[in-house]
N, C-alpha and C. Protein backbone atom coordinates (compact mmCIF):
# COMPACT_ATOMS: atom_id res chain seq x y z
N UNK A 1 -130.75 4.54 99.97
CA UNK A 1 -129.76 3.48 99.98
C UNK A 1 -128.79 3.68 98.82
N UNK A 2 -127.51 3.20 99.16
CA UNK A 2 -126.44 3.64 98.05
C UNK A 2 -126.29 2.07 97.01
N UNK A 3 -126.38 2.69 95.96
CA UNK A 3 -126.19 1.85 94.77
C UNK A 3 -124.93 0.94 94.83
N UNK A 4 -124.28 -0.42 94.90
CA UNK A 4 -123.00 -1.25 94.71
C UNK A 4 -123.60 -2.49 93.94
N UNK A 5 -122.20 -2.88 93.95
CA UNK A 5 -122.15 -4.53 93.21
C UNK A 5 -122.76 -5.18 94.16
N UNK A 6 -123.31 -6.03 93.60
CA UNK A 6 -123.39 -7.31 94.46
C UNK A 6 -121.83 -8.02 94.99
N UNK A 7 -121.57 -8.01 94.49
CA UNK A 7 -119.79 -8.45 95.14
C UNK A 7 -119.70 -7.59 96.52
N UNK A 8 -119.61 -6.15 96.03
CA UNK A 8 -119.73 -5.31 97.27
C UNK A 8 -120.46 -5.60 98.69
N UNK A 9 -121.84 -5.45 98.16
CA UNK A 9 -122.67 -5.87 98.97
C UNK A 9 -122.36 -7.03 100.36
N UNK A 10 -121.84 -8.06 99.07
CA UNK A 10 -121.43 -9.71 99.58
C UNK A 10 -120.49 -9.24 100.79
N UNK A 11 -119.16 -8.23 100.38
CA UNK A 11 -118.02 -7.78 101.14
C UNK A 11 -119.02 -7.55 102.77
N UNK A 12 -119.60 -6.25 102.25
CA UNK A 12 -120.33 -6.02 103.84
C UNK A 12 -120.81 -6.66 104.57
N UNK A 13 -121.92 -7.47 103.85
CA UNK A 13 -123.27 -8.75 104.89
C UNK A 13 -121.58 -9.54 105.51
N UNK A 14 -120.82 -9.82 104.57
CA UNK A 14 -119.61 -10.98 105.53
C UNK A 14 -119.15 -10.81 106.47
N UNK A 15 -119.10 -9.05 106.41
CA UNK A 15 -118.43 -8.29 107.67
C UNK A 15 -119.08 -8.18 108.87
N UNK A 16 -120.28 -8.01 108.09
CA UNK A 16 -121.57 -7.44 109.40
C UNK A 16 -121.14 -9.22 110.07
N UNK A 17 -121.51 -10.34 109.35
CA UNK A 17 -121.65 -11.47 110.05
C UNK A 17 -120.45 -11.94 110.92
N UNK A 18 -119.48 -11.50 110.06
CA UNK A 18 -118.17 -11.76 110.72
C UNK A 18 -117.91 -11.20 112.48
N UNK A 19 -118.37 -9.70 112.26
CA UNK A 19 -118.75 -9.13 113.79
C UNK A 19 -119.33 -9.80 114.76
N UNK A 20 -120.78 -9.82 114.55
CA UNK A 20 -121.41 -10.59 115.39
C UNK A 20 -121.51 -11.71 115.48
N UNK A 21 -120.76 -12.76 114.77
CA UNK A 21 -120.18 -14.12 115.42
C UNK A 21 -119.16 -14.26 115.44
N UNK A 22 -117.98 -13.15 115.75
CA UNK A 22 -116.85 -13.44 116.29
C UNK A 22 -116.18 -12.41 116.91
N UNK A 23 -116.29 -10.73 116.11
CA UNK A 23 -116.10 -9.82 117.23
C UNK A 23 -116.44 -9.11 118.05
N UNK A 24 -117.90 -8.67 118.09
CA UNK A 24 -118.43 -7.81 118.88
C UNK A 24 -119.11 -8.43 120.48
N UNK A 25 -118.42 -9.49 120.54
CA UNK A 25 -119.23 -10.27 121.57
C UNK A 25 -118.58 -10.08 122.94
N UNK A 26 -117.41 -9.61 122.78
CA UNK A 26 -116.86 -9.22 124.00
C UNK A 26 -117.08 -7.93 124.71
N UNK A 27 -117.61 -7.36 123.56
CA UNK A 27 -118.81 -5.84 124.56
C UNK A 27 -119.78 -5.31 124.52
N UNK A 28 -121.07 -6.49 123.57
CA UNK A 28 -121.86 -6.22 123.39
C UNK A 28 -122.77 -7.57 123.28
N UNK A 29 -124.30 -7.50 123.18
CA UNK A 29 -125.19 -8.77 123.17
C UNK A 29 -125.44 -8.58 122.12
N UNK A 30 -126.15 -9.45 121.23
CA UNK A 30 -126.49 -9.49 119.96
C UNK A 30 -128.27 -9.68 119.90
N UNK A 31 -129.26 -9.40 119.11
CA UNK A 31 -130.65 -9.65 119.33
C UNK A 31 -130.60 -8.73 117.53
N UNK A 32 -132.00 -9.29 116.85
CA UNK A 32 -132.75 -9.18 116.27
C UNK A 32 -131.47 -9.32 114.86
N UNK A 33 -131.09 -10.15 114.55
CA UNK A 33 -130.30 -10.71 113.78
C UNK A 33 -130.49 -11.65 112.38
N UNK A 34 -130.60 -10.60 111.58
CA UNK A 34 -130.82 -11.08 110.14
C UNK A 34 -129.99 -11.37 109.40
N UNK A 35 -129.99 -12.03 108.16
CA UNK A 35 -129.41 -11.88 107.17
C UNK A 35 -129.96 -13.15 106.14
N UNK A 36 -129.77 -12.64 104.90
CA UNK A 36 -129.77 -13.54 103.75
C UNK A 36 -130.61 -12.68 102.59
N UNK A 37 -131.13 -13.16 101.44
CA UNK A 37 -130.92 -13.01 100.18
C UNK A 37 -132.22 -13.13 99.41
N UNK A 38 -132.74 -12.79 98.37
CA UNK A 38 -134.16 -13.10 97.93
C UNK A 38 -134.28 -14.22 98.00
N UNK A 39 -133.12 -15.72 98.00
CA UNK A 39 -133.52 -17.08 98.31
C UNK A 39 -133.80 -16.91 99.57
N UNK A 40 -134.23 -16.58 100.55
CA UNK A 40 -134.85 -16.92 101.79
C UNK A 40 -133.43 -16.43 103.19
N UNK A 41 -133.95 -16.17 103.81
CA UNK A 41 -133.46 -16.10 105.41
C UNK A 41 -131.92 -17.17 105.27
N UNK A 42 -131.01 -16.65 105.66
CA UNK A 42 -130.08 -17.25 105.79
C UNK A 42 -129.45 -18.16 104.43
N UNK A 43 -129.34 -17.78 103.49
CA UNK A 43 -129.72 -18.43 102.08
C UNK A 43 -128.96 -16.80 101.17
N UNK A 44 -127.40 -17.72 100.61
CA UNK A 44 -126.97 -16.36 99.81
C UNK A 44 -127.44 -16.14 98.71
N UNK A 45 -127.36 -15.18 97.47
CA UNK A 45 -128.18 -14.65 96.94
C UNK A 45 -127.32 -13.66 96.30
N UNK A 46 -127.75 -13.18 95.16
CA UNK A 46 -127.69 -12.39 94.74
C UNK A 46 -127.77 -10.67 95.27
N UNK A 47 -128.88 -10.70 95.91
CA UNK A 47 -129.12 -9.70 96.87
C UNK A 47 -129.02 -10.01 98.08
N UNK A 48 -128.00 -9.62 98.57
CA UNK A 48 -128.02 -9.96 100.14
C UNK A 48 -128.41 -8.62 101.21
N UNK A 49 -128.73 -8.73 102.26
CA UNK A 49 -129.00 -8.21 103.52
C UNK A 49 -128.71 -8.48 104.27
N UNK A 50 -128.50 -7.62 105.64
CA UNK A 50 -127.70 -8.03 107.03
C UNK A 50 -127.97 -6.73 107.96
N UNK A 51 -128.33 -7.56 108.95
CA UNK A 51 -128.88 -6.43 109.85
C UNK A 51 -129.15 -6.59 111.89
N UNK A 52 -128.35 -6.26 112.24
CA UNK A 52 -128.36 -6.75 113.93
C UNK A 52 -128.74 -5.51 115.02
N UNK A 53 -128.97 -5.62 115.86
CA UNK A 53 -129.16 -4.84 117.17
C UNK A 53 -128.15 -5.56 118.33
N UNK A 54 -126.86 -4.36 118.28
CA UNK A 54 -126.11 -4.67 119.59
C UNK A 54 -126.27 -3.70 120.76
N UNK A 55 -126.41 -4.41 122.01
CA UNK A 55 -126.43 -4.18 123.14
C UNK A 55 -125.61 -4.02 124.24
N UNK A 56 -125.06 -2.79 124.09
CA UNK A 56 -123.17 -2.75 125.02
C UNK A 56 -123.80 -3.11 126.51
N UNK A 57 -122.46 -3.90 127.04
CA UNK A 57 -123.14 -5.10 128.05
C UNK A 57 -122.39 -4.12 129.20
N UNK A 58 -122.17 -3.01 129.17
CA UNK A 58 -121.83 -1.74 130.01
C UNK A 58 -122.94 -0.70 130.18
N UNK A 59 -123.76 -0.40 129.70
CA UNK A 59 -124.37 0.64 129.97
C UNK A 59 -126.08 0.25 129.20
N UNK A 60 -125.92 -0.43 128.59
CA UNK A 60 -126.92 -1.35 127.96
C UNK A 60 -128.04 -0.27 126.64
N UNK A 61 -127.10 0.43 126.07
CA UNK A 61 -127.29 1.31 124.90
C UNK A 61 -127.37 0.36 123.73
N UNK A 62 -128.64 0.31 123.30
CA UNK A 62 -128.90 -0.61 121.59
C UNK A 62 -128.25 0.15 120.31
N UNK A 63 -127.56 -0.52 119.55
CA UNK A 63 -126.97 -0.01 118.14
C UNK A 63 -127.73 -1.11 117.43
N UNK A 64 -128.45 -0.12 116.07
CA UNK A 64 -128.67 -0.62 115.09
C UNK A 64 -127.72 -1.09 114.06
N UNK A 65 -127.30 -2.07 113.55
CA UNK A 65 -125.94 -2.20 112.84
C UNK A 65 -126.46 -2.78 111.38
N UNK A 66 -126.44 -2.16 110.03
CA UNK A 66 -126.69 -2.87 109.29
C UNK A 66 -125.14 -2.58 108.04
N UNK A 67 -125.90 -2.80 106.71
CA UNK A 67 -124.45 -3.06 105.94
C UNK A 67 -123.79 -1.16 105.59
N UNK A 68 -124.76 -0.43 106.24
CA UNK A 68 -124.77 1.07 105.66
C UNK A 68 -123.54 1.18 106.73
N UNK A 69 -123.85 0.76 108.07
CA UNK A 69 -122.77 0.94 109.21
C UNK A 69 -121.95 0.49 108.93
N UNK A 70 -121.45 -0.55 108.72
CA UNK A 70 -120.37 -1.33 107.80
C UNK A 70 -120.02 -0.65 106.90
N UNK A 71 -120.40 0.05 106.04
CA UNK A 71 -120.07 0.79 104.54
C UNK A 71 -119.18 1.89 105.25
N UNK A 72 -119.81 2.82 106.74
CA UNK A 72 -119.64 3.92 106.80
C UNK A 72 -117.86 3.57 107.51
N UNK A 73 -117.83 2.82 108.27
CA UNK A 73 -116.94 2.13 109.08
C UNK A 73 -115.36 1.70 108.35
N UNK A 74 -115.72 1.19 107.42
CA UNK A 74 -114.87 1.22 106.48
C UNK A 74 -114.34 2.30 105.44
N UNK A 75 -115.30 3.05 105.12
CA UNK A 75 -114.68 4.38 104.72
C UNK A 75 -113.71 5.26 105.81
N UNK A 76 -114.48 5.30 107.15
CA UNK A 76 -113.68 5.99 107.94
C UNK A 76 -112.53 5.61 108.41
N UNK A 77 -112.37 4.37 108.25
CA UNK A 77 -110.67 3.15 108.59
C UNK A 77 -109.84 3.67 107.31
N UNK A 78 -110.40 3.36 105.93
CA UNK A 78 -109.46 3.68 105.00
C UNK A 78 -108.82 5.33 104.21
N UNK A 79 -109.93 5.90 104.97
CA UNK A 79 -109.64 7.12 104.52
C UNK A 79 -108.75 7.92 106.20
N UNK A 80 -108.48 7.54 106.64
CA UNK A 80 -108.00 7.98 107.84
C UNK A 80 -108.37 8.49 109.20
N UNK A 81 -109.85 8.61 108.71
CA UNK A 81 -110.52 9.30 109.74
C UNK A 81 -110.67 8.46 111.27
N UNK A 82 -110.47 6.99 111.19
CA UNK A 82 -110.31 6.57 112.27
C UNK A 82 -108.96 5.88 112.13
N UNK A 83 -108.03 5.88 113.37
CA UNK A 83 -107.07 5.16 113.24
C UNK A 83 -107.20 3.66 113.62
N UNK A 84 -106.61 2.60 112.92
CA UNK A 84 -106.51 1.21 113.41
C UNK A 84 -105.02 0.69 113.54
N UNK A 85 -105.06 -0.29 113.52
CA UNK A 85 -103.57 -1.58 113.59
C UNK A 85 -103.60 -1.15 112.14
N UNK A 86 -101.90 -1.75 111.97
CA UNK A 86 -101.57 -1.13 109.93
C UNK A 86 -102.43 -2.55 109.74
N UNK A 87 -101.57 -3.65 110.43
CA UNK A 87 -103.04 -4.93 109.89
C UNK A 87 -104.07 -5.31 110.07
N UNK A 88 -105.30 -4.31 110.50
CA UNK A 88 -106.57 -4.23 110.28
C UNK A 88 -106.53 -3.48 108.73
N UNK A 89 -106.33 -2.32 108.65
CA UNK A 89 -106.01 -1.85 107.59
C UNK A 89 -105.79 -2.43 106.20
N UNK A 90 -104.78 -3.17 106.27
CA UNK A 90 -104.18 -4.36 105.39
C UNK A 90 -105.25 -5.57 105.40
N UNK A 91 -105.72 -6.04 106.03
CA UNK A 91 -106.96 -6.95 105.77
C UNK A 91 -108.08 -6.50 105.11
N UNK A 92 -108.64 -5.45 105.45
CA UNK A 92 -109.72 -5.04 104.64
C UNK A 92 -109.37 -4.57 103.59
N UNK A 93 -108.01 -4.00 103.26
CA UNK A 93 -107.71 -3.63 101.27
C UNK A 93 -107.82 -5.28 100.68
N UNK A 94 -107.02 -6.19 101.53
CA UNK A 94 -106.85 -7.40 101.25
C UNK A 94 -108.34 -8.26 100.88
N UNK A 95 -108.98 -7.24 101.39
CA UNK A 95 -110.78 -8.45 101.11
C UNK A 95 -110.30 -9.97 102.55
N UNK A 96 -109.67 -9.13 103.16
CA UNK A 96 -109.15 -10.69 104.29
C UNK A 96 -109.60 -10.71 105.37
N UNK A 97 -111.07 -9.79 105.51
CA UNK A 97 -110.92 -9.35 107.00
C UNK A 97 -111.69 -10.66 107.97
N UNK A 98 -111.28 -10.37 109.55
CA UNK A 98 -111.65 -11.46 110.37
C UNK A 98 -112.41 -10.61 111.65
N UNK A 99 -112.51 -11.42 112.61
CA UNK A 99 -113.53 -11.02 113.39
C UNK A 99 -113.00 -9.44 114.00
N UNK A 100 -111.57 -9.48 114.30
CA UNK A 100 -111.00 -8.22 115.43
C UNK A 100 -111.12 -7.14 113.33
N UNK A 101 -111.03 -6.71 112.53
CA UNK A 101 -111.00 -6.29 111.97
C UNK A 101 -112.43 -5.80 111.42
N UNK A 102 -113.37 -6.97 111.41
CA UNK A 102 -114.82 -6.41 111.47
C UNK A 102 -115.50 -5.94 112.51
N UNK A 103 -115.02 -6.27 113.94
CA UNK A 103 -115.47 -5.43 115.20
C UNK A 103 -114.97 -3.83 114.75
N UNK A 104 -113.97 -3.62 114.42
CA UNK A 104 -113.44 -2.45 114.15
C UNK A 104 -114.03 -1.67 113.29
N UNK A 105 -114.83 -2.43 112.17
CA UNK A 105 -115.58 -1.77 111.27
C UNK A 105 -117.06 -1.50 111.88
N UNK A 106 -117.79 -1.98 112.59
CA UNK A 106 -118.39 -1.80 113.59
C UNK A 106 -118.36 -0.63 114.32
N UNK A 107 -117.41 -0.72 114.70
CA UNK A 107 -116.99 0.83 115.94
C UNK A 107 -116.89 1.64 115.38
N UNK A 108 -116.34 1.59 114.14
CA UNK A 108 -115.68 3.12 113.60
C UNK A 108 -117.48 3.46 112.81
N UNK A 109 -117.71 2.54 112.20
CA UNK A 109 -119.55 3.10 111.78
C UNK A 109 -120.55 3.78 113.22
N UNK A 110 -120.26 2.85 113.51
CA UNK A 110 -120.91 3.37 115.32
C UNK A 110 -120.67 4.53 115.83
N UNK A 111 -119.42 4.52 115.99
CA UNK A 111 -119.15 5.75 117.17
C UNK A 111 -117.88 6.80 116.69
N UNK A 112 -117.05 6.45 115.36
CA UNK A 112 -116.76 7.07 114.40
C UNK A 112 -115.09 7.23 115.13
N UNK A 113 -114.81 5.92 116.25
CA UNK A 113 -113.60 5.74 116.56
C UNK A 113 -113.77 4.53 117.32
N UNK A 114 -112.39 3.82 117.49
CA UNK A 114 -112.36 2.52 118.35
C UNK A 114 -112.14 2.62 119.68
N UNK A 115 -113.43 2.42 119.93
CA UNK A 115 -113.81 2.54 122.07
C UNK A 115 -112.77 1.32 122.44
N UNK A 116 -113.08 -0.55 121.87
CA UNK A 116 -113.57 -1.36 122.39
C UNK A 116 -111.87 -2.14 121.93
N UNK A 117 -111.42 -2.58 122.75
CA UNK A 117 -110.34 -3.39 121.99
C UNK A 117 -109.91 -4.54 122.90
């Protein structure tokens, strides 16, 4: 596991959550859905965690999604390797991101480009 801030950290679990209750629902199911902090399950923290199993509601293939996928997803948006909207882009330098911007971080960790739009 890679060493960050807790701030950092905070950035990802928001993203991961941000996905699966607001973007990834239009092509995928959601199941085995964690998150929270040494204060308990759902409870922020200092140390946080976040961690889901999506289920593309097309072919019915399980993705493990945790904050590493998120980490990877976002490197590949900002460094160019996947292309997005300039304002997906601009939200995540911004620390602003929303659900269509964390689905995106999603995909690009996933499948290392945007299938799903």
């Amino acid at each position: 596991m890679v060493a960050r801030s807790a701030e950092r950290t905070q950035q990802l679990v928001n993203s991961l959550i941000g996905a699966v209750e607001g973007g990834t629902g239009y092509w995928a199911y959601a199941s085995n859905y964690e998150w929270g902090s040494e204060n308990g399950r759902y409870e922020v923290g200092d140390n946080m965690y976040a961690s889901v199993t999506l289920q593309d509601m097309d072919d019915d293939e399980r993705y493990d999604v945790t904050i590493e996928t998120i980490a990877t997803g976002w490197n590949r948006i900002l460094s160019g390797e996947v292309e997005v909207a300039d304002h997906i882009k601009r939200y995540l330098l911004e620390d602003n991101s929303d659900a269509d911007s964390d689905d995106c971080l999603v995909q690009a960790g996933l499948f290392g480009e945007i299938f799903y739009c």
